[in-house]
C-alpha atoms as a PDB file:
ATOM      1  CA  UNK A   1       0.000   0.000   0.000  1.00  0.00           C
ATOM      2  CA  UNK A   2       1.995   3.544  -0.884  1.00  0.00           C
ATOM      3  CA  UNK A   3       2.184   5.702   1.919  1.00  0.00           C
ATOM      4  CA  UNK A   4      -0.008   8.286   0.594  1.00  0.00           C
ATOM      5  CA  UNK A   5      -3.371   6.334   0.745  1.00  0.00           C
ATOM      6  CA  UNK A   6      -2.354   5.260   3.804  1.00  0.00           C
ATOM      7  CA  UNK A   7      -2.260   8.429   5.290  1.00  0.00           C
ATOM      8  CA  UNK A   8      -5.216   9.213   3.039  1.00  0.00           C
ATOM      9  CA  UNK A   9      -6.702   6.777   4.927  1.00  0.00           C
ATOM     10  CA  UNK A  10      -5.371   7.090   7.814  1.00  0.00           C
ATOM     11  CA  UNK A  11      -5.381  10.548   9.139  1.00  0.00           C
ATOM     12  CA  UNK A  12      -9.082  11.379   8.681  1.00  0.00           C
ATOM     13  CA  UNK A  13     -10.248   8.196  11.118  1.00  0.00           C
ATOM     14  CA  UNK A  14      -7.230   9.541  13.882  1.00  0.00           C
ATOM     15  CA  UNK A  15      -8.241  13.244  13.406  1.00  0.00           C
ATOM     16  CA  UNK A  16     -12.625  12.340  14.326  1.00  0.00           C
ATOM     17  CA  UNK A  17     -11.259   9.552  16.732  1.00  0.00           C
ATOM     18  CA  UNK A  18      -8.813  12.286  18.654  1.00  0.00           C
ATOM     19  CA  UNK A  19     -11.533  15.372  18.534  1.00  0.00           C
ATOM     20  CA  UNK A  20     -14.378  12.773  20.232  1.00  0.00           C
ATOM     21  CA  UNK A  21     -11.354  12.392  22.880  1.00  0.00           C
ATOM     22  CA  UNK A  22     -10.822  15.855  23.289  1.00  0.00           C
ATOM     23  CA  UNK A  23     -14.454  16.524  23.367  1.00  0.00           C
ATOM     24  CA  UNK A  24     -14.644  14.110  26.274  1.00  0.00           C
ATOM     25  CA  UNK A  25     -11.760  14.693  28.382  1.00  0.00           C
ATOM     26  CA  UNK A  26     -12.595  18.278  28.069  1.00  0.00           C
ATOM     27  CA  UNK A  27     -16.023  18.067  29.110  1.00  0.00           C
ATOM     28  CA  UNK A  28     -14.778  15.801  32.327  1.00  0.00           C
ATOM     29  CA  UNK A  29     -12.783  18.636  32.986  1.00  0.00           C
ATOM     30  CA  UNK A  30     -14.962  21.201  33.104  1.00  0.00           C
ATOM     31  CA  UNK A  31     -17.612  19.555  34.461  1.00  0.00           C
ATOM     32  CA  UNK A  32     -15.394  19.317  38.002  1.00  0.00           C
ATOM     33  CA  UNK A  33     -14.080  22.981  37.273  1.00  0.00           C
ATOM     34  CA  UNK A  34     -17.425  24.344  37.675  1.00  0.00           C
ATOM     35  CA  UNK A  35     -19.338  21.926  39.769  1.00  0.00           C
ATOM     36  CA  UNK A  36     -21.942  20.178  37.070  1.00  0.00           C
ATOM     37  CA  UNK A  37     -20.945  16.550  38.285  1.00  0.00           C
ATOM     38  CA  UNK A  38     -22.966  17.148  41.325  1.00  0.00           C
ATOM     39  CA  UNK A  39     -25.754  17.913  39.761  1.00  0.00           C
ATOM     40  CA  UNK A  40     -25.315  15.520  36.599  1.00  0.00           C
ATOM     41  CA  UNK A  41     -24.634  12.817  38.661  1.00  0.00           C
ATOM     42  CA  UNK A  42     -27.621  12.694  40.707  1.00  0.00           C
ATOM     43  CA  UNK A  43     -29.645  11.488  37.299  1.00  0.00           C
ATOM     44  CA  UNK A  44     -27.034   8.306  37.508  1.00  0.00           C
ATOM     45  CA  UNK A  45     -27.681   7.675  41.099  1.00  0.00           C
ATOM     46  CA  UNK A  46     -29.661   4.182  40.515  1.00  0.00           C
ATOM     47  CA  UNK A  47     -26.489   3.029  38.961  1.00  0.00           C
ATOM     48  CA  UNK A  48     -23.796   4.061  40.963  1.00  0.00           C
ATOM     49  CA  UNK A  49     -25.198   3.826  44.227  1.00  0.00           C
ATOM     50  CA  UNK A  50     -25.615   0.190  43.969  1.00  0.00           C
ATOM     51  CA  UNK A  51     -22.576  -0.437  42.008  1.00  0.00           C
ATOM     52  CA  UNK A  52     -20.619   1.015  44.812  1.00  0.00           C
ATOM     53  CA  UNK A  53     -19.194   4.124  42.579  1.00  0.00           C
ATOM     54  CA  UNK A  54     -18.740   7.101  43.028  1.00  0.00           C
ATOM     55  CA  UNK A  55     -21.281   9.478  42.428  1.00  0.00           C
ATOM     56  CA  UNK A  56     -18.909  11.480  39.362  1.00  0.00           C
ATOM     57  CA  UNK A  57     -19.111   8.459  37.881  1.00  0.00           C
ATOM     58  CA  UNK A  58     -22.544   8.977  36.565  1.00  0.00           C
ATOM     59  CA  UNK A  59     -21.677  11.955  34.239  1.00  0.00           C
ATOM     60  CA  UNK A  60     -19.460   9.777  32.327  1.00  0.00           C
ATOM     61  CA  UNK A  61     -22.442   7.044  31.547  1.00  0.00           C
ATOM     62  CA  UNK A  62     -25.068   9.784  31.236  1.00  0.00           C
ATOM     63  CA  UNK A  63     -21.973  11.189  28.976  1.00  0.00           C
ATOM     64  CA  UNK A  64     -21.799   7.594  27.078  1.00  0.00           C
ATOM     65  CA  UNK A  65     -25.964   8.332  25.825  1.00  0.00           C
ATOM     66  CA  UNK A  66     -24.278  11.248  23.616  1.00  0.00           C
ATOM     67  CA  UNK A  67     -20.940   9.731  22.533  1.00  0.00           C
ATOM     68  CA  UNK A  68     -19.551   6.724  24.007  1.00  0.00           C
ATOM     69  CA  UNK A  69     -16.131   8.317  23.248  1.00  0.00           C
ATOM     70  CA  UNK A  70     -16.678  11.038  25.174  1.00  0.00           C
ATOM     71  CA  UNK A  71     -17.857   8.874  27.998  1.00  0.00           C
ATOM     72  CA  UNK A  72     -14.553   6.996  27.350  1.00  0.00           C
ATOM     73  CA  UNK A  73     -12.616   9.566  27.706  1.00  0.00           C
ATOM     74  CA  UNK A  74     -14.282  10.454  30.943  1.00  0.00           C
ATOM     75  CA  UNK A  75     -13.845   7.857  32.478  1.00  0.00           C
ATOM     76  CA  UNK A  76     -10.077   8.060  31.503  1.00  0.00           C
ATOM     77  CA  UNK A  77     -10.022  11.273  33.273  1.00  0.00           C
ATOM     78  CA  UNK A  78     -11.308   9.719  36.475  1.00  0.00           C
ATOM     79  CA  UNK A  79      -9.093   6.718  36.147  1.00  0.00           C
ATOM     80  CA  UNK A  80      -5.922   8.902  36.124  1.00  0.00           C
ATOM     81  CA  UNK A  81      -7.405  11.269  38.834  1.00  0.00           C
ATOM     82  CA  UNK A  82      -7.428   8.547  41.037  1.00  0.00           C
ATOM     83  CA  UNK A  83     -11.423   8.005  41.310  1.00  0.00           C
ATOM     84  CA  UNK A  84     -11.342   4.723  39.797  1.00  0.00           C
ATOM     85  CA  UNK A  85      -8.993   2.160  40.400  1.00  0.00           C
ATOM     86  CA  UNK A  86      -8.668  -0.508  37.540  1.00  0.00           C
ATOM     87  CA  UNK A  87     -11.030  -3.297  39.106  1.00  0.00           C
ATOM     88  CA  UNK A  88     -13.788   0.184  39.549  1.00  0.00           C
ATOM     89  CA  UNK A  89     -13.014   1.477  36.188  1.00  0.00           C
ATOM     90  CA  UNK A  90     -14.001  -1.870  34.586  1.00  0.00           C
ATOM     91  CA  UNK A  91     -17.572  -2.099  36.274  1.00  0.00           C
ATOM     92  CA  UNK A  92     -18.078   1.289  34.736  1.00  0.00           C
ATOM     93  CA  UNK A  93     -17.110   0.943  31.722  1.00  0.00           C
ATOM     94  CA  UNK A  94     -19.665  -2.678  31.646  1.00  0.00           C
ATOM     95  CA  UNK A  95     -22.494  -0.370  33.355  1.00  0.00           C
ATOM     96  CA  UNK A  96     -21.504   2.177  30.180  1.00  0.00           C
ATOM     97  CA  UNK A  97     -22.920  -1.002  27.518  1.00  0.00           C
ATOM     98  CA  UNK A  98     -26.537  -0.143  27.437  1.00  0.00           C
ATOM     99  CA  UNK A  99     -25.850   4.100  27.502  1.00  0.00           C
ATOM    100  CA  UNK A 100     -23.937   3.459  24.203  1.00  0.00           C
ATOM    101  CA  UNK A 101     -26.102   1.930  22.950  1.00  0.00           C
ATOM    102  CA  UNK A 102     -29.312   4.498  23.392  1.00  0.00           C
ATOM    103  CA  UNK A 103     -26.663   6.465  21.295  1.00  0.00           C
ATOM    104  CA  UNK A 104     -26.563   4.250  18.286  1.00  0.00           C
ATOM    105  CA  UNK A 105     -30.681   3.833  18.113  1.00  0.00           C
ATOM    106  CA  UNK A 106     -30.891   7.639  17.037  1.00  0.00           C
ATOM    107  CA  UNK A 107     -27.925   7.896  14.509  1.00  0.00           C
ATOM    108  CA  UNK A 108     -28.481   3.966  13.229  1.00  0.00           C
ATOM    109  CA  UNK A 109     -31.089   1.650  14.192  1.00  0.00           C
ATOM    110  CA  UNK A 110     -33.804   3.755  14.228  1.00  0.00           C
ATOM    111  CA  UNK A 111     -33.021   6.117  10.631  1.00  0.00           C
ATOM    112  CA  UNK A 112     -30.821   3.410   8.692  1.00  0.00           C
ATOM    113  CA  UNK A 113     -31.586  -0.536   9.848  1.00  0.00           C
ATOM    114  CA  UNK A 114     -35.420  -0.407  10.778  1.00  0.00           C
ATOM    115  CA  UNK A 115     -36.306   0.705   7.864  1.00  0.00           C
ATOM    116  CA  UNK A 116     -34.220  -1.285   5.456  1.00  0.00           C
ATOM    117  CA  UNK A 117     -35.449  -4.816   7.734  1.00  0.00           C
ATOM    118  CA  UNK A 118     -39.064  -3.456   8.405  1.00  0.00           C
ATOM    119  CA  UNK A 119     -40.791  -2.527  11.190  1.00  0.00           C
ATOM    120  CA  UNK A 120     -41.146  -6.372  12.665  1.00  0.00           C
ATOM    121  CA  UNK A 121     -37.941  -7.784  11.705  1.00  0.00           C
ATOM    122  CA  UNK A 122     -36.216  -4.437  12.624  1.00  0.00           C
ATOM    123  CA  UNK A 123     -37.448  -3.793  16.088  1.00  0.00           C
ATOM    124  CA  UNK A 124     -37.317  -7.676  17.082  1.00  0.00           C
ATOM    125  CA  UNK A 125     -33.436  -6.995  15.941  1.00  0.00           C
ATOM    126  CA  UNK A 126     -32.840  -3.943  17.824  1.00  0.00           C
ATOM    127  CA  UNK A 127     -34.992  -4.594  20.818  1.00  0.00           C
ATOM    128  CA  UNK A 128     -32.630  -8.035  20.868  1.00  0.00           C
ATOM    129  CA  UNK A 129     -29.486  -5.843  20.980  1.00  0.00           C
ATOM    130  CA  UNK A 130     -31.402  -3.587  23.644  1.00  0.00           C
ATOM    131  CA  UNK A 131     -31.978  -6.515  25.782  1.00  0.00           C
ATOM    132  CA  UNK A 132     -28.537  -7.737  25.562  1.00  0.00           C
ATOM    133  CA  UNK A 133     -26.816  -4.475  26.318  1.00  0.00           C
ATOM    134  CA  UNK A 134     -29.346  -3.720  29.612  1.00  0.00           C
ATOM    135  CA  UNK A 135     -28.572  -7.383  30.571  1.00  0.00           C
ATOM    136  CA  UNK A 136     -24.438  -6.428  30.512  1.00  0.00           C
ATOM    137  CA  UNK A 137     -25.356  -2.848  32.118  1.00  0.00           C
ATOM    138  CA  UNK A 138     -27.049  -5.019  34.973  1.00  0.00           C
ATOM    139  CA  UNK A 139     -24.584  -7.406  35.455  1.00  0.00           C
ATOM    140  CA  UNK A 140     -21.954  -4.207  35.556  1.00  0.00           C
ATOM    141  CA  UNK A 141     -24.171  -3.089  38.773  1.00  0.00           C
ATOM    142  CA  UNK A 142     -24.193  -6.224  40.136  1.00  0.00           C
ATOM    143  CA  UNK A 143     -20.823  -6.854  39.652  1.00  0.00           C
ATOM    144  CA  UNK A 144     -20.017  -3.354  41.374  1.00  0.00           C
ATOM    145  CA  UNK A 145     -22.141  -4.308  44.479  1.00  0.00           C
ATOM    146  CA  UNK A 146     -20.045  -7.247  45.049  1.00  0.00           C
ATOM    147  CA  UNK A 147     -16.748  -6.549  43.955  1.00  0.00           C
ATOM    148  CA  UNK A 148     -16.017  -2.785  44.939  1.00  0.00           C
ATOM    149  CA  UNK A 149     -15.355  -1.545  47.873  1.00  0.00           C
ATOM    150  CA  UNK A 150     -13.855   1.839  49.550  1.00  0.00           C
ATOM    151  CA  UNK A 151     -10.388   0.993  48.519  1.00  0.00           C
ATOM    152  CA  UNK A 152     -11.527   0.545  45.035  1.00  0.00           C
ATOM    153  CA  UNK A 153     -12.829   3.956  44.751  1.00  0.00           C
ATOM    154  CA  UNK A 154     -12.339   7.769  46.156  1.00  0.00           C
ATOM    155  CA  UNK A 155     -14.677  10.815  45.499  1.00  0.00           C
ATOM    156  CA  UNK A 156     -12.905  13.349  43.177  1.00  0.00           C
ATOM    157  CA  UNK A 157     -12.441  15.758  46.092  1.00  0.00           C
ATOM    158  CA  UNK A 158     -10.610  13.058  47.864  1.00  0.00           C
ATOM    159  CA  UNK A 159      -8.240  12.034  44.919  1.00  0.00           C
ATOM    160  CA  UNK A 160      -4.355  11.777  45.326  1.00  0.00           C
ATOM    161  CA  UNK A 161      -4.057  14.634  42.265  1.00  0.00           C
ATOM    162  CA  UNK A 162      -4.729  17.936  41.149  1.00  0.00           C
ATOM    163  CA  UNK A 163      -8.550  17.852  39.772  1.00  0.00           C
ATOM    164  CA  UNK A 164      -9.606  21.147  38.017  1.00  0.00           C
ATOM    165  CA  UNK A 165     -11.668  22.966  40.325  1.00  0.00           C
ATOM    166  CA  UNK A 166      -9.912  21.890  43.490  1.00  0.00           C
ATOM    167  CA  UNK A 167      -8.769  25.151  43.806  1.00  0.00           C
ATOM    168  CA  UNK A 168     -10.105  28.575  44.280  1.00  0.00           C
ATOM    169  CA  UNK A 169     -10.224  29.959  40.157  1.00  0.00           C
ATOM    170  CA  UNK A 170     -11.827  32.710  38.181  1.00  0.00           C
ATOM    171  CA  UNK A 171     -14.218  31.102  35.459  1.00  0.00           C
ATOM    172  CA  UNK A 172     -11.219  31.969  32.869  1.00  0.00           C
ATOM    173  CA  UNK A 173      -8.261  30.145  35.089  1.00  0.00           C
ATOM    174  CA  UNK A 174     -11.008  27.061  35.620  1.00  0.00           C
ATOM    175  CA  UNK A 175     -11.518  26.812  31.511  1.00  0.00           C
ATOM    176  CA  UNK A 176      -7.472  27.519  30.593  1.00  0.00           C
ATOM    177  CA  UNK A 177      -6.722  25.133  33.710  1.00  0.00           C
ATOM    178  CA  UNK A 178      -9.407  22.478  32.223  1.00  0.00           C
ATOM    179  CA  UNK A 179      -7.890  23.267  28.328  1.00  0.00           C
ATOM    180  CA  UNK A 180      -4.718  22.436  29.930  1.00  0.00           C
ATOM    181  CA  UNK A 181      -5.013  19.322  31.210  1.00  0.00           C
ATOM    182  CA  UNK A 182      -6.896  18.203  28.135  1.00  0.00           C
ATOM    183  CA  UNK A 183      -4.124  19.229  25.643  1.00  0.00           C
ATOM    184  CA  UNK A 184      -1.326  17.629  28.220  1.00  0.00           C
ATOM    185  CA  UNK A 185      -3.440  14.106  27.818  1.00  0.00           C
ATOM    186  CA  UNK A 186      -4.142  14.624  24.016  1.00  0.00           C
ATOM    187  CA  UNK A 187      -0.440  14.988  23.834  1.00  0.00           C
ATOM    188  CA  UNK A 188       0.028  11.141  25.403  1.00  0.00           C
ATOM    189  CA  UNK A 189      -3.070   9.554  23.372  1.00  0.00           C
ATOM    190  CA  UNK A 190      -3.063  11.039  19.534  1.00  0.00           C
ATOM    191  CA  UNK A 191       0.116   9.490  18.790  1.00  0.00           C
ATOM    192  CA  UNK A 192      -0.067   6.303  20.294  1.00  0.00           C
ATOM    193  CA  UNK A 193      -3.545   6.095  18.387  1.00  0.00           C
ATOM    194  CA  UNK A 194      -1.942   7.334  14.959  1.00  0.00           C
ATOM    195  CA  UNK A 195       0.402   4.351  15.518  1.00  0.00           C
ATOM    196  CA  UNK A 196      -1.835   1.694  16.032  1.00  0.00           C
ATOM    197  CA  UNK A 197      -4.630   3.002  13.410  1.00  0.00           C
ATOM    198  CA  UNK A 198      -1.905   2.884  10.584  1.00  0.00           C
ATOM    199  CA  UNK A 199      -0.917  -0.849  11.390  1.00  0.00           C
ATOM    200  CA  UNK A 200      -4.140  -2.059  11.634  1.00  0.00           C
ATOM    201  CA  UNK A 201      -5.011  -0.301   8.420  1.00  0.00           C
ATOM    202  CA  UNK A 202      -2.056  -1.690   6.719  1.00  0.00           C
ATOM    203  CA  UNK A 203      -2.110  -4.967   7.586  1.00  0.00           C
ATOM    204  CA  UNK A 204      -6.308  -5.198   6.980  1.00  0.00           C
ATOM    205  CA  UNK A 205      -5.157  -4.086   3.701  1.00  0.00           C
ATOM    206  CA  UNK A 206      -2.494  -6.242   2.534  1.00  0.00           C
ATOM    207  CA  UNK A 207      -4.006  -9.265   4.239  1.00  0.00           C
ATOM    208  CA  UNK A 208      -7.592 -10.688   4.172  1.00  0.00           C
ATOM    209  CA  UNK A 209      -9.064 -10.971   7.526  1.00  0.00           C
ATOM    210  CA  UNK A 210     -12.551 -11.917   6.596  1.00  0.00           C
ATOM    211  CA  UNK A 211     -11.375 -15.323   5.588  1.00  0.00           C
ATOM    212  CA  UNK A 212     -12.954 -16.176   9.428  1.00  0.00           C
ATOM    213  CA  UNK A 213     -16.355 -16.016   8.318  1.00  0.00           C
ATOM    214  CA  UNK A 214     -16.377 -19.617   7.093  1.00  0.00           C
ATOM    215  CA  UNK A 215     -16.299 -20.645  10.487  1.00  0.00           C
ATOM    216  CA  UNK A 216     -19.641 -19.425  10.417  1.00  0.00           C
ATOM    217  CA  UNK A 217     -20.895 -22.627   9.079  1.00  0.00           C
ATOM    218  CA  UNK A 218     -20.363 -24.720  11.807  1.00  0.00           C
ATOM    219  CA  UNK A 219     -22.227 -22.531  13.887  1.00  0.00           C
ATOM    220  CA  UNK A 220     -25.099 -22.078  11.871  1.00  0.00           C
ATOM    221  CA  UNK A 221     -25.833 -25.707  11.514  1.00  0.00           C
ATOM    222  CA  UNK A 222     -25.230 -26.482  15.143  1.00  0.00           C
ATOM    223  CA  UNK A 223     -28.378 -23.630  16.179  1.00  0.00           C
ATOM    224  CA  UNK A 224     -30.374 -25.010  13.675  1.00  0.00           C
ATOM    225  CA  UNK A 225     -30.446 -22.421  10.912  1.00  0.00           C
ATOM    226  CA  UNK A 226     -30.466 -22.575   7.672  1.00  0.00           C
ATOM    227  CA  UNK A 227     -27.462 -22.754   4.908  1.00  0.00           C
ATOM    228  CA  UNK A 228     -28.581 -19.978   3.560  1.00  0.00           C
ATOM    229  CA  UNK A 229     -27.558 -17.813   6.821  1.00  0.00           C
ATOM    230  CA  UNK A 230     -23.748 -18.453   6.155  1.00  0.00           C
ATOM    231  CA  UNK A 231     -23.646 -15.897   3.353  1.00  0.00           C
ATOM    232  CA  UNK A 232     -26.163 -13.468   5.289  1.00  0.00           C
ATOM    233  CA  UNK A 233     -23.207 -14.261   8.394  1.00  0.00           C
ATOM    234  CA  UNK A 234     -20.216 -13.536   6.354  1.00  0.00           C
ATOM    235  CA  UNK A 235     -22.031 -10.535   5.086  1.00  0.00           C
ATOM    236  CA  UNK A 236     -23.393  -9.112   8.032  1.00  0.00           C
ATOM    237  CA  UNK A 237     -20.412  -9.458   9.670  1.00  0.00           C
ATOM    238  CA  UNK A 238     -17.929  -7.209   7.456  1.00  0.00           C
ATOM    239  CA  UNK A 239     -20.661  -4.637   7.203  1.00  0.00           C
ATOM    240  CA  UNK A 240     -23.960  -4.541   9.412  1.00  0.00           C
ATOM    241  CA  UNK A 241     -25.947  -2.310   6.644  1.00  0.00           C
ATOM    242  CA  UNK A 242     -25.246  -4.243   3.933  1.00  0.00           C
ATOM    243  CA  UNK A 243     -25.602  -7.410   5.856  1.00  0.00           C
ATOM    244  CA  UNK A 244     -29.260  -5.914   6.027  1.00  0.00           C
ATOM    245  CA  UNK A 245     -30.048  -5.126   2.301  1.00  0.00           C
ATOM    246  CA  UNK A 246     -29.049  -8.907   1.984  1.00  0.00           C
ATOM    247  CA  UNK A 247     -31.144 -10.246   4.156  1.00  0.00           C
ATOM    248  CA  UNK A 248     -34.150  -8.314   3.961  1.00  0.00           C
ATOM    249  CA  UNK A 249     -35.770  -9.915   0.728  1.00  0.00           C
ATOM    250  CA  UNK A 250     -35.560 -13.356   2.132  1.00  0.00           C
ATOM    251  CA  UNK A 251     -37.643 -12.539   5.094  1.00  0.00           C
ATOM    252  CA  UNK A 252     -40.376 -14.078   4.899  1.00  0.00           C
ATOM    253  CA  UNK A 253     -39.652 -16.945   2.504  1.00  0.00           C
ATOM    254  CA  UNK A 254     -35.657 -18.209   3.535  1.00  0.00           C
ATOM    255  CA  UNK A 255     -35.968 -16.729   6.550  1.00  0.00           C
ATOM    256  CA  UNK A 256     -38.583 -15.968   9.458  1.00  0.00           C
ATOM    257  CA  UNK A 257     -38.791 -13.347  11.360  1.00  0.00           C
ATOM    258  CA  UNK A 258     -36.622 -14.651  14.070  1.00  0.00           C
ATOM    259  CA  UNK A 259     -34.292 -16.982  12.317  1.00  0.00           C
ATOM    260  CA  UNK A 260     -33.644 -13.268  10.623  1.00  0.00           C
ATOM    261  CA  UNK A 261     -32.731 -12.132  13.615  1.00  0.00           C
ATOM    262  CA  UNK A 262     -30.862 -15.115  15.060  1.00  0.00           C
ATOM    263  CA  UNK A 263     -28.753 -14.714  12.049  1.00  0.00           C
ATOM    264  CA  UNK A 264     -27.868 -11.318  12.335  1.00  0.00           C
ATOM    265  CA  UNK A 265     -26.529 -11.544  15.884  1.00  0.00           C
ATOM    266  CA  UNK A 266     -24.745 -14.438  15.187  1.00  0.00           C
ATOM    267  CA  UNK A 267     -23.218 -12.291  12.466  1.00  0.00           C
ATOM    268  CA  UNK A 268     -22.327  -9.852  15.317  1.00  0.00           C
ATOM    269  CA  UNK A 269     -20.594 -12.824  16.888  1.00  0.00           C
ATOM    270  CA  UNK A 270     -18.731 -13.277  13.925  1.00  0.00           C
ATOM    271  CA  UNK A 271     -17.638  -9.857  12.965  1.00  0.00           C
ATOM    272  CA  UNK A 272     -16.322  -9.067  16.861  1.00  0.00           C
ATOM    273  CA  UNK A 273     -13.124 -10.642  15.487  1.00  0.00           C
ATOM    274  CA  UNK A 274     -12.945  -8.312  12.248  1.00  0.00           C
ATOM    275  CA  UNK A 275     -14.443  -5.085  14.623  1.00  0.00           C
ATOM    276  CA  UNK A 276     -12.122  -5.890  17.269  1.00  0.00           C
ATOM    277  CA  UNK A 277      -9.018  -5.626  15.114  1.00  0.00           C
ATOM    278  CA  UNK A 278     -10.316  -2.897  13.334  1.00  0.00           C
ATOM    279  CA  UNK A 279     -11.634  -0.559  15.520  1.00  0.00           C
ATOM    280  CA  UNK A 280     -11.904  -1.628  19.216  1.00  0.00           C
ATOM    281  CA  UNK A 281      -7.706  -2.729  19.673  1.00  0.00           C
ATOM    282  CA  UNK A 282      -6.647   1.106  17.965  1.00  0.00           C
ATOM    283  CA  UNK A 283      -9.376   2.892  20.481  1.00  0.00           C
ATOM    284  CA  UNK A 284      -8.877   1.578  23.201  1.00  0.00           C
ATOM    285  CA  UNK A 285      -5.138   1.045  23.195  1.00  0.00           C
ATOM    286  CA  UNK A 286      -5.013   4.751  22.264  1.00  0.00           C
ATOM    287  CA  UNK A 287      -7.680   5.812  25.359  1.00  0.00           C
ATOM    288  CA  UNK A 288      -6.018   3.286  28.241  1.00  0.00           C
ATOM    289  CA  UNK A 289      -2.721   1.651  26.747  1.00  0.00           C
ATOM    290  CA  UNK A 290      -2.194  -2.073  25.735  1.00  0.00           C
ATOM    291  CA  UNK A 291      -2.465  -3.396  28.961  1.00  0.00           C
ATOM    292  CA  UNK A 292      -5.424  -1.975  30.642  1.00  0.00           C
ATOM    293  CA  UNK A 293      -7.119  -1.665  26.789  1.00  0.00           C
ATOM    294  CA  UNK A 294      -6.871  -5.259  26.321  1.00  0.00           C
ATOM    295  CA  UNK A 295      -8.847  -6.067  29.721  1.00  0.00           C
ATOM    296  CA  UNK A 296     -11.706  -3.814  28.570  1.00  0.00           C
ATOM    297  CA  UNK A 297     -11.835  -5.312  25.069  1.00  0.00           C
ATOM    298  CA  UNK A 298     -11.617  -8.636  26.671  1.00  0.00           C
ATOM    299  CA  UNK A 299     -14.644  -7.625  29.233  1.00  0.00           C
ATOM    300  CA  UNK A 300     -16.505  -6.196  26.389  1.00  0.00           C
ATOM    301  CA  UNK A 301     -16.041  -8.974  24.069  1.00  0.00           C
ATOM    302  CA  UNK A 302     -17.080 -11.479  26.639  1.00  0.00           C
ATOM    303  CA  UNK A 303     -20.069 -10.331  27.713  1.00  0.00           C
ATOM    304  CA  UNK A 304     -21.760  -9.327  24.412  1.00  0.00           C
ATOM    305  CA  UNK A 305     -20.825 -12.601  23.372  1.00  0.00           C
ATOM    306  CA  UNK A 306     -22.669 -14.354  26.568  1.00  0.00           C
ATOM    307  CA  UNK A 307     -25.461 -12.738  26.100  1.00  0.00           C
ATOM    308  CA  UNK A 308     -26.060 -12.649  22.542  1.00  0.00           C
ATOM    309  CA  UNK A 309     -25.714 -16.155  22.731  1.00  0.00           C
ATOM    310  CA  UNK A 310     -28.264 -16.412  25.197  1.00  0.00           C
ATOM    311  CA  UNK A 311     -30.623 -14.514  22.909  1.00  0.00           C
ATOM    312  CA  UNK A 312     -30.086 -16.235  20.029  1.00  0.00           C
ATOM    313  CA  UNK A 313     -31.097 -19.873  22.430  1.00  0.00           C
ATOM    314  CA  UNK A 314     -34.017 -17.739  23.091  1.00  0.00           C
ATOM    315  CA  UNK A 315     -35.143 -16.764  19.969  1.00  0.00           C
ATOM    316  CA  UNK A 316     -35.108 -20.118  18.436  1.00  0.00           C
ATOM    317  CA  UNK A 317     -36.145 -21.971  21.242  1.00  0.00           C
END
């Protein structure tokens, strides 16, 4: 691949990627600059009451229902401020599943997929996705309420650091202070995240990575559905919209309503591998690092896979 299309490629993905960071860690900032989090937070209460977490925590998952990167990024910020410990930081981010995705019903499900599946096929799909994503938020509380303590956690006032607003600041020192801090982290992330973007690109470039998706067969034929899913699999797996056009006309006919739908999240199954590689290892490797990044990719990876299995038993049961 010359190096010009893949910086062509490249460098637009980094440059949204690292202004959703900024936007994030910025907002974090400010919010404790000028005292929102108390207010925000109450909203998240439910949540992080049980879960044992602190009560800032809850403007990063309200945070999450906007942009899950910016919710990211939060967290980040509380992570390095000392509010979150890894084990804490980990519940949160699982309790974070379902805010995401309320995000992704208002800028995909609801204006792209339902209408390309239909209205049964397409709300039986995304009310399947909604179920498994509350499922992994409730587990993330429940996990909290067992596994966190007071040495896992520490209110932002209490923090071993330097928060913005700790101190006694104008409005202007609080927003420089919080513009700061921001730039100073961008500064760590952005190239560690140019890095890893332009490997992954390369190598999903000179290499096919897809080949995976005959493993689909296998699968199919052990949950009982038809061959004709392993195309619709291998399909919806590389790309969920087209995955959609393909399978629409077969429904009804090929495909009922719920072997549809048991198809399509088994081609989310399949396509964690691809989506993981491709976009999950370069985000959050740039947000946390490889070794803290890899534990949240392996927490998220685990669970959606869990559960989706579990609702795939249940739809074809």
């Amino acid at each position: 691949m010359q190096l010009a299309a893949l910086l062509a490629d490249v460098l637009p993905r980094v440059a949204a990627v690292s202004l959703a960071i900024a936007v994030g860690l910025t907002l974090a900032n400010l919010a404790v600059a000028f005292g929102a989090v108390e207010y925000v937070a109450r909203f998240a209460k439910p949540l992080t009451g049980p879960a044992n977490l602190p009560d800032e925590v809850g403007t990063a998952i309200l945070a999450t229902t906007a942009s899950p990167t910016a919710g990211y990024g939060m967290l980040k910020e509380y992570r390095d401020a000392g509010v979150l410990d890894d084990r804490a930081t980990l519940v949160a981010v699982t309790i974070n599943t379902f805010f995401g995705f309320v995000q992704h019903i208002f800028t995909f499900y609801a204006p792209v997929l339902i209408p390309i599946l239909g209205l049964r096929v397409g709300l039986t799909y995304v009310g399947a996705r909604a179920g498994v994503s509350l499922a992994i938020t409730l587990v993330g509380v429940l996990a909290g309420a067992l596994l966190l303590t007071e040495r896992n956690v520490a209110s932002a006032t209490d923090a071993d650091v330097d928060l913005p607003g700790d101190e006694d600041q104008s409005r202007g020192e609080a927003v420089r202070d919080a513009l700061t801090k921001t730039k100073e982290k961008l500064f760590r992330i952005v190239p560690r995240l140019a890095v890893v973007y332009t490997a992954v690109v390369y190598l999903t470039t000179a290499y096919d990575v897809t080949e995976f998706t005959a493993a689909a067969a296998p699968i199919t034929d052990f949950v009982g559905l038809p061959s004709a899913s392993v195309p619709a699999i291998a399909t919806f797996a590389i790309d969920t919209t087209t995955g959609a056009i393909f399978i629409a006309p077969q429904v009804p006919g090929t495909f009922t309503a719920r072997e549809a739908v048991a198809t399509m999240l088994v081609g989310g199954i399949v396509s964690f591998a691809v989506s993981t590689f491709k976009r999950s290892i370069p985000f959050q490797y740039g947000i946390w690092g490889a070794r803290f990044g890899s534990k949240v990719i392996a927490v998220n990876v685990a669970a959606k896979v869990v559960f989706i299995a579990v609702a795939i038993a249940a739809l074809l049961a």
